[in-house]
PDB file of N, CA and C in Angstrom:
ATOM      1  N   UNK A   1      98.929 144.517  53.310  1.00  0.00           N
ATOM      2  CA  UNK A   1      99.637 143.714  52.326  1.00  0.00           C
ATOM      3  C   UNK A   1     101.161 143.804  52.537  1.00  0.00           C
ATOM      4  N   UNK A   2     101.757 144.923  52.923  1.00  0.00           N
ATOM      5  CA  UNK A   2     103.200 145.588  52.926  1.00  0.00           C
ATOM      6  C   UNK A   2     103.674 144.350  53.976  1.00  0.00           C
ATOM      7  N   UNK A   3     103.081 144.379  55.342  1.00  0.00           N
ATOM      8  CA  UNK A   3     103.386 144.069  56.767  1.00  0.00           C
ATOM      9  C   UNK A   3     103.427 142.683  56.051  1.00  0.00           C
ATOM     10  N   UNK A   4     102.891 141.812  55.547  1.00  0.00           N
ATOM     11  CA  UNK A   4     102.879 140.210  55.141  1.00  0.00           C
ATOM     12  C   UNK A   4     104.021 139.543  54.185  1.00  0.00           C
ATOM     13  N   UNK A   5     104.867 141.096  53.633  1.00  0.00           N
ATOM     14  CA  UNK A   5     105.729 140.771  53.227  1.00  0.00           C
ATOM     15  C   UNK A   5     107.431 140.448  53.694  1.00  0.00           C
ATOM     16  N   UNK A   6     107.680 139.370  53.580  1.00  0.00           N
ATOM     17  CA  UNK A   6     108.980 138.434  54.466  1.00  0.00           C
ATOM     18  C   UNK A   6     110.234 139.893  54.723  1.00  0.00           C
ATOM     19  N   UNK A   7     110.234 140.960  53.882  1.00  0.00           N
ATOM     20  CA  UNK A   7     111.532 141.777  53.606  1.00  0.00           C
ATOM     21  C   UNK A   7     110.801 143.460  54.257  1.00  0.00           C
ATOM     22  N   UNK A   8     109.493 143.192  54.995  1.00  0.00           N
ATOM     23  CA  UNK A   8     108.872 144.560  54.914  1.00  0.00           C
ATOM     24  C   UNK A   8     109.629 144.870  56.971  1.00  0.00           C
ATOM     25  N   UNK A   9     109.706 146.471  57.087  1.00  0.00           N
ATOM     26  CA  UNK A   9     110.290 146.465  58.259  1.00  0.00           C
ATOM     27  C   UNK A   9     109.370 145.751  59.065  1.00  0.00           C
ATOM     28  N   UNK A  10     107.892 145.342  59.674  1.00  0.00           N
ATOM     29  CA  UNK A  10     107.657 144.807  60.814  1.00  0.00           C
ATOM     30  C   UNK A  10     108.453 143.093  60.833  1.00  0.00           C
ATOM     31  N   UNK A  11     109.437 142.542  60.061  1.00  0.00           N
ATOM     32  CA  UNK A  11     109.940 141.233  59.960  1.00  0.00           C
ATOM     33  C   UNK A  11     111.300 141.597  59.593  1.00  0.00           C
ATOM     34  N   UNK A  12     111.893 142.567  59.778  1.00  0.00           N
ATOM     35  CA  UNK A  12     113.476 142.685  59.850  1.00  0.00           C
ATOM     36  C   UNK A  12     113.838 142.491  61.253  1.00  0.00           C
ATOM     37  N   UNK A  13     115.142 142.198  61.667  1.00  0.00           N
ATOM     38  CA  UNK A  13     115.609 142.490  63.322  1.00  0.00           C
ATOM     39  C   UNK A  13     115.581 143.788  63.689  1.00  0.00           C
ATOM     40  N   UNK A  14     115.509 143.917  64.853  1.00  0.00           N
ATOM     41  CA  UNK A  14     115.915 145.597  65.428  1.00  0.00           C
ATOM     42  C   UNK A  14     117.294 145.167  66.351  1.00  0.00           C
ATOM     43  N   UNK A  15     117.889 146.245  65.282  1.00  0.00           N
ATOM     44  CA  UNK A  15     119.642 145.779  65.415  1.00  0.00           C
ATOM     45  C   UNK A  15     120.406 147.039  66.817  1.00  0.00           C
ATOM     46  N   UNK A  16     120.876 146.370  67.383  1.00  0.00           N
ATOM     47  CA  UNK A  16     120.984 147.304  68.826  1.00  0.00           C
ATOM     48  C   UNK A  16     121.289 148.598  68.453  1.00  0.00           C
ATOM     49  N   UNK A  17     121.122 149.873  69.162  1.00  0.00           N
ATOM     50  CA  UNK A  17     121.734 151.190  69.038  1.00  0.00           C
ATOM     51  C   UNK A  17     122.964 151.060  69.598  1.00  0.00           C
ATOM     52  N   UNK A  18     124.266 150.872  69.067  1.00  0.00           N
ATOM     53  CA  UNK A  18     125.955 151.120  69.683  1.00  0.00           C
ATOM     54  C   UNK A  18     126.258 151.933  69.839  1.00  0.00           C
ATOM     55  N   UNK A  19     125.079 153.170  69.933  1.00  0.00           N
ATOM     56  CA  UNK A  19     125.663 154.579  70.867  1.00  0.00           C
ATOM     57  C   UNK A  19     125.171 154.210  71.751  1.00  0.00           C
ATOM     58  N   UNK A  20     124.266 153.584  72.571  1.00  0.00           N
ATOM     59  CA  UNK A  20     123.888 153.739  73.761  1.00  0.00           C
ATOM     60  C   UNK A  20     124.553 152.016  74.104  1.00  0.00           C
ATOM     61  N   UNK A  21     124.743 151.263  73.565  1.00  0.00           N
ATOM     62  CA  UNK A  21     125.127 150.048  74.000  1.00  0.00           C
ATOM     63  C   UNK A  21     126.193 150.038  73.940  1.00  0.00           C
ATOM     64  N   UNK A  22     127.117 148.970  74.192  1.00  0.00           N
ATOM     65  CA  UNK A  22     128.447 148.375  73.864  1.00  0.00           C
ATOM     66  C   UNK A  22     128.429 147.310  72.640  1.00  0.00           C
ATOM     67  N   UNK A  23     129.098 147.361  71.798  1.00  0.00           N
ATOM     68  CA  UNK A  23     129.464 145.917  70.875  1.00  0.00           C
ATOM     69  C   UNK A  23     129.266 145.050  71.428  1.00  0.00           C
ATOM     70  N   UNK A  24     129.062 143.578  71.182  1.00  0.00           N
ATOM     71  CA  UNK A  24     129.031 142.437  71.854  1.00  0.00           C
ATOM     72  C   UNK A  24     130.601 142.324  72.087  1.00  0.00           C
ATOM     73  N   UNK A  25     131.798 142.371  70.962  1.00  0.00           N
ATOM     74  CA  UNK A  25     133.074 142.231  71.639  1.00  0.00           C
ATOM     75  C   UNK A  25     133.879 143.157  72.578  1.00  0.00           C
ATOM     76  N   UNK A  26     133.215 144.147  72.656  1.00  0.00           N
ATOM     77  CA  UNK A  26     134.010 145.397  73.342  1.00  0.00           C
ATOM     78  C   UNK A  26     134.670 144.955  74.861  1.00  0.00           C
ATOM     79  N   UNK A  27     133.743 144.239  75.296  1.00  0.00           N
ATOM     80  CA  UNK A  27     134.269 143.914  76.692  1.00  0.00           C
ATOM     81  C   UNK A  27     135.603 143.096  76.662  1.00  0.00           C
ATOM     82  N   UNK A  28     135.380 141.982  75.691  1.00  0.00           N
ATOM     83  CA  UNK A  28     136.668 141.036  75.539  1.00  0.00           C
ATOM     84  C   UNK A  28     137.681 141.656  74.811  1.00  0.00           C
ATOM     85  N   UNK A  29     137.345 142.767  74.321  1.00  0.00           N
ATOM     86  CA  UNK A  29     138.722 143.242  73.856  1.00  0.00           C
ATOM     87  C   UNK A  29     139.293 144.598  74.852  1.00  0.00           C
ATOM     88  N   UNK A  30     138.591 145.048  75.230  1.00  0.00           N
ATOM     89  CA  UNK A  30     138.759 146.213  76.871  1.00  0.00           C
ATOM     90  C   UNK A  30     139.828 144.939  77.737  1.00  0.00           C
ATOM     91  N   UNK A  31     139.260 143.602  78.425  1.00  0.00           N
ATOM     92  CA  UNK A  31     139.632 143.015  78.892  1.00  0.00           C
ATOM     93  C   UNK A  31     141.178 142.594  78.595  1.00  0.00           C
ATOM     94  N   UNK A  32     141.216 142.088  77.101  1.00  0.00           N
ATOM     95  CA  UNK A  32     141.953 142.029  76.264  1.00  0.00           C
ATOM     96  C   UNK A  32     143.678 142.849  76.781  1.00  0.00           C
ATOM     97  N   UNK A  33     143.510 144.010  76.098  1.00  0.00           N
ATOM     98  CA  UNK A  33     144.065 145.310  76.090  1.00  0.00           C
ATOM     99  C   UNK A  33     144.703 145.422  77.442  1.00  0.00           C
ATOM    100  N   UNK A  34     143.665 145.175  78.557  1.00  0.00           N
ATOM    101  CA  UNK A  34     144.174 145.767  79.828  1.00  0.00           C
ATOM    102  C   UNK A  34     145.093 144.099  80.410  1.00  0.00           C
ATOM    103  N   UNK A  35     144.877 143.194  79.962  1.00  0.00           N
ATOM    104  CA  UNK A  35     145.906 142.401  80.228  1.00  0.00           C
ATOM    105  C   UNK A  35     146.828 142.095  79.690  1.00  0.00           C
ATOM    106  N   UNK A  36     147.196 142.745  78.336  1.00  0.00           N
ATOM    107  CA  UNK A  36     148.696 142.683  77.735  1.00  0.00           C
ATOM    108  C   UNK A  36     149.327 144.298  77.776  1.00  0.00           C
ATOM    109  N   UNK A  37     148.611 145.101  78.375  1.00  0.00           N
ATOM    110  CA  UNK A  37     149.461 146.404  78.338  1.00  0.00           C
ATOM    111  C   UNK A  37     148.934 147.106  79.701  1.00  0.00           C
ATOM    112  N   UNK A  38     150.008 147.563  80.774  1.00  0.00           N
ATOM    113  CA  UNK A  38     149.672 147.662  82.079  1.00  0.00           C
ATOM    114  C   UNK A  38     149.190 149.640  81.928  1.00  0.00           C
ATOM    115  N   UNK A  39     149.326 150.414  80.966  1.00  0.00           N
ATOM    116  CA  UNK A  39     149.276 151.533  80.095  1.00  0.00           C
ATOM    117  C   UNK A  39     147.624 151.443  79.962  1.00  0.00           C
ATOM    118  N   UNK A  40     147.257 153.045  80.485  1.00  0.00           N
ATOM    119  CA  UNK A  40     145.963 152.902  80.437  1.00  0.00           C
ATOM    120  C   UNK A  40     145.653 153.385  79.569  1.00  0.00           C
ATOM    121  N   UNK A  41     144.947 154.061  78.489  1.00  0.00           N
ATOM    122  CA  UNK A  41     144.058 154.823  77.469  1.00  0.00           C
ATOM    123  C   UNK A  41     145.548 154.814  76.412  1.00  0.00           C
ATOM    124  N   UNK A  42     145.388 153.529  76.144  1.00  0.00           N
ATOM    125  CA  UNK A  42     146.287 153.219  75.130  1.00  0.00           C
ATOM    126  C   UNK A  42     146.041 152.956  73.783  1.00  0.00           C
ATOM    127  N   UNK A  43     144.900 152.382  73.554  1.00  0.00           N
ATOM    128  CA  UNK A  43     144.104 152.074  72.484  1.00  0.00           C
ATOM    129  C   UNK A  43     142.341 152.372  72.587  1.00  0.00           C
ATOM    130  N   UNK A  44     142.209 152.335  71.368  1.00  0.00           N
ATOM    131  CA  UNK A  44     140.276 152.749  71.493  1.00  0.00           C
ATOM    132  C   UNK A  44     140.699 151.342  70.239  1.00  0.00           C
ATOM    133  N   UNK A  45     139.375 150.323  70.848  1.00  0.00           N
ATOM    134  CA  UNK A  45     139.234 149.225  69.625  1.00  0.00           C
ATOM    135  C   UNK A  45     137.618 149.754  68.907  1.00  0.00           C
ATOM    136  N   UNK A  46     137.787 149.219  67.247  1.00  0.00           N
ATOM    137  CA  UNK A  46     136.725 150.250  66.574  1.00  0.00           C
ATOM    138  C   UNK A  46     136.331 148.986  65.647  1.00  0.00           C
ATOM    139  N   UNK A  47     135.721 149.009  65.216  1.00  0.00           N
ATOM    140  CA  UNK A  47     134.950 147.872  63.944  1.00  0.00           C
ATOM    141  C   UNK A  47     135.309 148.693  62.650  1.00  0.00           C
ATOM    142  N   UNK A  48     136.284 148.198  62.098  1.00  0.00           N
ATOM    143  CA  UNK A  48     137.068 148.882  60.791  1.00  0.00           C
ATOM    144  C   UNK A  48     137.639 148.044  60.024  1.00  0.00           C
ATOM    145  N   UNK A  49     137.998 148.263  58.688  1.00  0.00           N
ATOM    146  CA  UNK A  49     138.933 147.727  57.930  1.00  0.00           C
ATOM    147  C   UNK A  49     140.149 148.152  57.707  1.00  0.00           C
ATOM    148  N   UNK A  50     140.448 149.429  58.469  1.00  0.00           N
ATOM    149  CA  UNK A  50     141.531 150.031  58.479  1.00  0.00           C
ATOM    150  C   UNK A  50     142.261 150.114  59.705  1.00  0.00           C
ATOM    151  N   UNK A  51     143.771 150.093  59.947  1.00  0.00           N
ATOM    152  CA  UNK A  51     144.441 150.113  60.866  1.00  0.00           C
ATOM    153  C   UNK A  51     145.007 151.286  60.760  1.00  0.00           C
ATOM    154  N   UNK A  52     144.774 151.922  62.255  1.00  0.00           N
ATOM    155  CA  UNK A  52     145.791 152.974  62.566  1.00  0.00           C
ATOM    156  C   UNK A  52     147.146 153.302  63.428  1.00  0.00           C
ATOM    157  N   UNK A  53     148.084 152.707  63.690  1.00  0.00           N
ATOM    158  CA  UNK A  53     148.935 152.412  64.621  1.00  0.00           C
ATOM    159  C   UNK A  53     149.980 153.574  64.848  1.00  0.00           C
ATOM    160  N   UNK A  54     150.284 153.804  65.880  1.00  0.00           N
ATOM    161  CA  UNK A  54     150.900 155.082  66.266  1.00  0.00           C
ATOM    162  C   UNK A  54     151.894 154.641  67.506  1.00  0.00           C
ATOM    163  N   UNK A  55     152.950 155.397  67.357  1.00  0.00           N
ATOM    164  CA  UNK A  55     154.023 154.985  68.820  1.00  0.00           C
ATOM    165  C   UNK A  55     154.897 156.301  69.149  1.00  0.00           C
ATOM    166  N   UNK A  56     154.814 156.954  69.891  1.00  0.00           N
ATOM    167  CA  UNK A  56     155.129 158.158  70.705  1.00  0.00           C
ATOM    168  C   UNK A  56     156.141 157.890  71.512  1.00  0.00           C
ATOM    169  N   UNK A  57     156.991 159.031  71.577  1.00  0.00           N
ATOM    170  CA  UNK A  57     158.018 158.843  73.052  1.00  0.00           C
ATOM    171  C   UNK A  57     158.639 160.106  73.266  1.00  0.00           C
ATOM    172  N   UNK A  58     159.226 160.264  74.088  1.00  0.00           N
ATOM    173  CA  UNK A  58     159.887 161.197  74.775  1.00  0.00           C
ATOM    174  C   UNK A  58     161.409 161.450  74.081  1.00  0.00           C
ATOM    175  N   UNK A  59     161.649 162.213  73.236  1.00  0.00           N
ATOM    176  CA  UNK A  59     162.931 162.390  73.038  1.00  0.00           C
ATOM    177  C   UNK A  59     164.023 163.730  73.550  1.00  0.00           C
ATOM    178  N   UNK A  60     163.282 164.314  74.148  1.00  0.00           N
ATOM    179  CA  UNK A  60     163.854 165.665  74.741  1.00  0.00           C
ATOM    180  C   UNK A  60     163.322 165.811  75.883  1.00  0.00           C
ATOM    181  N   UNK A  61     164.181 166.464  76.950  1.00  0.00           N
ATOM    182  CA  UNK A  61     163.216 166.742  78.217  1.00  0.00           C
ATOM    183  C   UNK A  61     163.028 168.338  78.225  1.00  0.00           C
ATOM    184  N   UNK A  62     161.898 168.471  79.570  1.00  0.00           N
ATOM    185  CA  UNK A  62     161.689 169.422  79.382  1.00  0.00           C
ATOM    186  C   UNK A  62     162.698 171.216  79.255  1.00  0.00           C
ATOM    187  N   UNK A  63     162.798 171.795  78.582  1.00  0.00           N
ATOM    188  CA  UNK A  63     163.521 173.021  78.519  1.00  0.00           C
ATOM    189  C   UNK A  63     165.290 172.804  77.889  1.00  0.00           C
ATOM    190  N   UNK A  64     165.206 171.386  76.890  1.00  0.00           N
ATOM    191  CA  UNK A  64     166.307 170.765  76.152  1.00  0.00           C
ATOM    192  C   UNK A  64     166.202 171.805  74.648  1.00  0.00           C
ATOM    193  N   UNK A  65     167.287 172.166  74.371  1.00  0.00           N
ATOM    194  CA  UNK A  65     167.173 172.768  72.928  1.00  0.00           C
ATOM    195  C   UNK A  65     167.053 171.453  72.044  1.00  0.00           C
ATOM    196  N   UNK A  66     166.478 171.953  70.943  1.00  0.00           N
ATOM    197  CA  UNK A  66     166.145 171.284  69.778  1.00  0.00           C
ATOM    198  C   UNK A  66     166.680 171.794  68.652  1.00  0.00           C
ATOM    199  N   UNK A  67     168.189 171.702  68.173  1.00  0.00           N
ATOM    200  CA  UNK A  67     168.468 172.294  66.804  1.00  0.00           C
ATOM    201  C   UNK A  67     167.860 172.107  66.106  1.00  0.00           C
ATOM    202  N   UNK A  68     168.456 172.291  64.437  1.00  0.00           N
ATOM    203  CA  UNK A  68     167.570 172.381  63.221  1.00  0.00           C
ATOM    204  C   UNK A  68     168.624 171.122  62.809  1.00  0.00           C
ATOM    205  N   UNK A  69     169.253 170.622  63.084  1.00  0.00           N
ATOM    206  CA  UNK A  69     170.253 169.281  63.430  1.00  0.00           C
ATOM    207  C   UNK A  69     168.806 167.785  63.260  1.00  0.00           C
ATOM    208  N   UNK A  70     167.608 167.963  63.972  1.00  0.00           N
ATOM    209  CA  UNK A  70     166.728 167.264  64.199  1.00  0.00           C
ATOM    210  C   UNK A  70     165.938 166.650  62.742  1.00  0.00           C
ATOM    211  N   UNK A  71     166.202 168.028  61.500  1.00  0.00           N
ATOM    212  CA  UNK A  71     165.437 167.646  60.646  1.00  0.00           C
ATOM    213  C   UNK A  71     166.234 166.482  59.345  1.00  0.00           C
ATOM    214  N   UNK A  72     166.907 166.518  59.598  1.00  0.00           N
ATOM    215  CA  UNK A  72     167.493 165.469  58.898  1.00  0.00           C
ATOM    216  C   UNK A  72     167.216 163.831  59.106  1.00  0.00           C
ATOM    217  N   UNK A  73     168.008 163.602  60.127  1.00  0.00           N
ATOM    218  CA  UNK A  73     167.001 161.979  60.457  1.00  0.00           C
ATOM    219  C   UNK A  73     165.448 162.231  60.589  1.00  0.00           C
ATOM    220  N   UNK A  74     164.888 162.719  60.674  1.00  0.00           N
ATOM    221  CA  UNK A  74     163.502 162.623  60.427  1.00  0.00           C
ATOM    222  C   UNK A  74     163.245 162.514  59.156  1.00  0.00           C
ATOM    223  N   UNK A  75     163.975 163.414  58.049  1.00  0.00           N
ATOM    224  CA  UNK A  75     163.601 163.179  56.594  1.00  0.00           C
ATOM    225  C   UNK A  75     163.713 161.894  56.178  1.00  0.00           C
ATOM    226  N   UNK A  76     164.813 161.364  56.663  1.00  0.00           N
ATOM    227  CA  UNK A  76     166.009 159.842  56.650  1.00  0.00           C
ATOM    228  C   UNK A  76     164.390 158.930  56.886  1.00  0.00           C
ATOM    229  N   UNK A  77     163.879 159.070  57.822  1.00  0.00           N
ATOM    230  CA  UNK A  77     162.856 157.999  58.993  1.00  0.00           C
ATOM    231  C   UNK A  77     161.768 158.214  58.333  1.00  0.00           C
ATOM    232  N   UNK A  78     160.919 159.527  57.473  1.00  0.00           N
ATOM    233  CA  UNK A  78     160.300 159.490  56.767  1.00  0.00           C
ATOM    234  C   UNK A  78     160.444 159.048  55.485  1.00  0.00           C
ATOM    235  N   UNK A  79     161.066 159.075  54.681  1.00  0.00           N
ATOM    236  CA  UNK A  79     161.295 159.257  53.454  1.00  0.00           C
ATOM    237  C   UNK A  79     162.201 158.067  52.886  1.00  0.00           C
ATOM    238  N   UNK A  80     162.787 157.776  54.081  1.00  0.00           N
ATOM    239  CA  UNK A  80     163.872 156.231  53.842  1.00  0.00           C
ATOM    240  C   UNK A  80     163.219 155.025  54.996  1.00  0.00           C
ATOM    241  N   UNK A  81     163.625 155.275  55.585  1.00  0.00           N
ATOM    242  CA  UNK A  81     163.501 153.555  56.358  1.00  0.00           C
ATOM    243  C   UNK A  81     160.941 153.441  56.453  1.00  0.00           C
ATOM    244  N   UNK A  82     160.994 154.291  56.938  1.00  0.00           N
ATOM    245  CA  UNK A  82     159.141 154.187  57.135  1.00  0.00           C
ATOM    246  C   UNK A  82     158.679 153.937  55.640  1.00  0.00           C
ATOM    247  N   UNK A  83     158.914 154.744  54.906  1.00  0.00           N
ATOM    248  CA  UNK A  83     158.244 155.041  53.735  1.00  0.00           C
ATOM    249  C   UNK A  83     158.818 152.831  52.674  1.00  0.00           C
ATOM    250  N   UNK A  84     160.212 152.783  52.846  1.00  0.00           N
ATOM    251  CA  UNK A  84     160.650 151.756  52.206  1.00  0.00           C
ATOM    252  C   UNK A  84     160.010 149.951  53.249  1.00  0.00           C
ATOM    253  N   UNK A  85     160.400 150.567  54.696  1.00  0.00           N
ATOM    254  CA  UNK A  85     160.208 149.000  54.992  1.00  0.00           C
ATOM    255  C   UNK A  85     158.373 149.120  55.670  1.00  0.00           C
ATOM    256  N   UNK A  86     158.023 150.172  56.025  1.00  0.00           N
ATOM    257  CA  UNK A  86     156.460 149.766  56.414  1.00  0.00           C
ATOM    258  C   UNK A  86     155.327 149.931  54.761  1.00  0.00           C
ATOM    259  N   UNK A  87     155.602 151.187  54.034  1.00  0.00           N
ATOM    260  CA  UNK A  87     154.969 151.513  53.141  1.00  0.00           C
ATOM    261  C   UNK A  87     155.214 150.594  51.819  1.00  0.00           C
ATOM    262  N   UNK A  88     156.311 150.481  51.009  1.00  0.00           N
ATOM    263  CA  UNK A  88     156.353 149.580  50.380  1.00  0.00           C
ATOM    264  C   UNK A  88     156.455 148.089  50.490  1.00  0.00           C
ATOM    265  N   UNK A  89     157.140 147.437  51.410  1.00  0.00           N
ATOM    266  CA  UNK A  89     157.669 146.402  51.455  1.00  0.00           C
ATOM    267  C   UNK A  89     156.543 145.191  52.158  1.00  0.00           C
ATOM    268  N   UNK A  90     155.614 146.339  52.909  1.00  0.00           N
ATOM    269  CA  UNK A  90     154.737 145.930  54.068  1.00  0.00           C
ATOM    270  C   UNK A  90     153.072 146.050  53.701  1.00  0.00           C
ATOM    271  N   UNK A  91     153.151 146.793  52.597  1.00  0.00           N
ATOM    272  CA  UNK A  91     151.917 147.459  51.997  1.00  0.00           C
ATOM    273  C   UNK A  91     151.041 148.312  53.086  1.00  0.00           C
ATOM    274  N   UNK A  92     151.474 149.075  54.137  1.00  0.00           N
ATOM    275  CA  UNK A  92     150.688 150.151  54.327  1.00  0.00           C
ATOM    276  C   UNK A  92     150.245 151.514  53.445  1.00  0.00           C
ATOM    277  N   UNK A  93     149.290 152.077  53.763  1.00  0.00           N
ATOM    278  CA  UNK A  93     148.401 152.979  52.740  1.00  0.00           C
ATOM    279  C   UNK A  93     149.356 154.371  52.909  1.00  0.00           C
ATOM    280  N   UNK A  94     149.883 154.372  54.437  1.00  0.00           N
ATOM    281  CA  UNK A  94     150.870 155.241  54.244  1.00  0.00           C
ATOM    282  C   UNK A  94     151.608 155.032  55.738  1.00  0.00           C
ATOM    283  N   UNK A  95     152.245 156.393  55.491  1.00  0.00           N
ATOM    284  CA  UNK A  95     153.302 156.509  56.905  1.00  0.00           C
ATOM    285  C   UNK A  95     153.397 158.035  57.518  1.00  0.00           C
ATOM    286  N   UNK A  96     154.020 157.927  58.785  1.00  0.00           N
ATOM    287  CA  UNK A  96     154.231 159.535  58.871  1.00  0.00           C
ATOM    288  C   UNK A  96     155.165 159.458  60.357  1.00  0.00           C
ATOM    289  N   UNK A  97     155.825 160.114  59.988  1.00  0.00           N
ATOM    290  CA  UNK A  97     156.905 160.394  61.494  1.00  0.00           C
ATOM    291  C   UNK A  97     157.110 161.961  61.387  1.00  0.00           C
ATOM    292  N   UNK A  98     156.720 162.962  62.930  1.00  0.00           N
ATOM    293  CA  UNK A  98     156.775 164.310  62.931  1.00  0.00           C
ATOM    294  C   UNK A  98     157.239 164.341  64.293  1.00  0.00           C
ATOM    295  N   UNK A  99     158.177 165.612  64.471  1.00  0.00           N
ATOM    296  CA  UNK A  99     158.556 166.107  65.791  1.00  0.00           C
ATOM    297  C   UNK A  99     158.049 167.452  66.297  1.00  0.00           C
ATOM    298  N   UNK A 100     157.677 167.764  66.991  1.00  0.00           N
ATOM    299  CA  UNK A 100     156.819 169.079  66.988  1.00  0.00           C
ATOM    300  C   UNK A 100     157.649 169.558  68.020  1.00  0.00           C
ATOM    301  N   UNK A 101     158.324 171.076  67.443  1.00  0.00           N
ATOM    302  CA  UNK A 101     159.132 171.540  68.108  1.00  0.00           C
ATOM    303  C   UNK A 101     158.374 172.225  69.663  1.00  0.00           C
ATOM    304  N   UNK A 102     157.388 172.271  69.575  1.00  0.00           N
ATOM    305  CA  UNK A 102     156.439 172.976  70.626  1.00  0.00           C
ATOM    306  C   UNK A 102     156.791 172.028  71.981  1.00  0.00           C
ATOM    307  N   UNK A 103     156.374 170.351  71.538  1.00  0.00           N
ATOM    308  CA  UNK A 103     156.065 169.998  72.557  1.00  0.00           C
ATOM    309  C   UNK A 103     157.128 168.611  72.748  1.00  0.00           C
ATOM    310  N   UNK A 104     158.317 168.863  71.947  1.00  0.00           N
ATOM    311  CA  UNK A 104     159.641 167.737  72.061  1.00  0.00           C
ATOM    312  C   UNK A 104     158.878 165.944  71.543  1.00  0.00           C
TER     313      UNK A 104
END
């Protein structure tokens, strides 16, 4: 009786496993990616409603001192310009700018 019913599992789809498969878009967006940024393992694309965006750089080289001079514009970049023009103005959920004295 169960099986004859329109909503019972033998009459649902069997919806692919995406651990062992790829998304249907993954390729066009791999493709994507690698033709607007010549930068390899730059992005991971994910099926989300949330954005995570991040931008890194080099501001010290290696064996450069790092005063305590550093923590000020960072408070400035957190707390003033990120927090006012991406977080409020832009409606992100949040922000964050850090310098890690370890690794410049």
């Amino acid at each position: 009786f169960v099986s004859s019913m329109a909503d019972s599992p033998a009459h649902r789809p069997v919806l692919p496993d995406f651990y062992k498969v790829d998304h249907p878009w993954m390729e066009k967006a791999i493709n994507e990616m690698q033709a607007l940024s010549p930068l390899q393992d730059e992005g991971i694309p994910i099926s989300s409603r949330v954005s995570y965006i991040g931008k890194s750089g080099l501001l010290y080289h290696e064996g450069e001192k790092v005063s305590g001079n550093t923590c000020a514009p960072m408070q400035f970049l957190r707390k003033g310009y990120l927090w006012d023009t991406v977080r409020a103005k832009n409606g992100a959920y949040g922000v964050m700018a850090s310098l890690d004295k370890m690794d410049g």
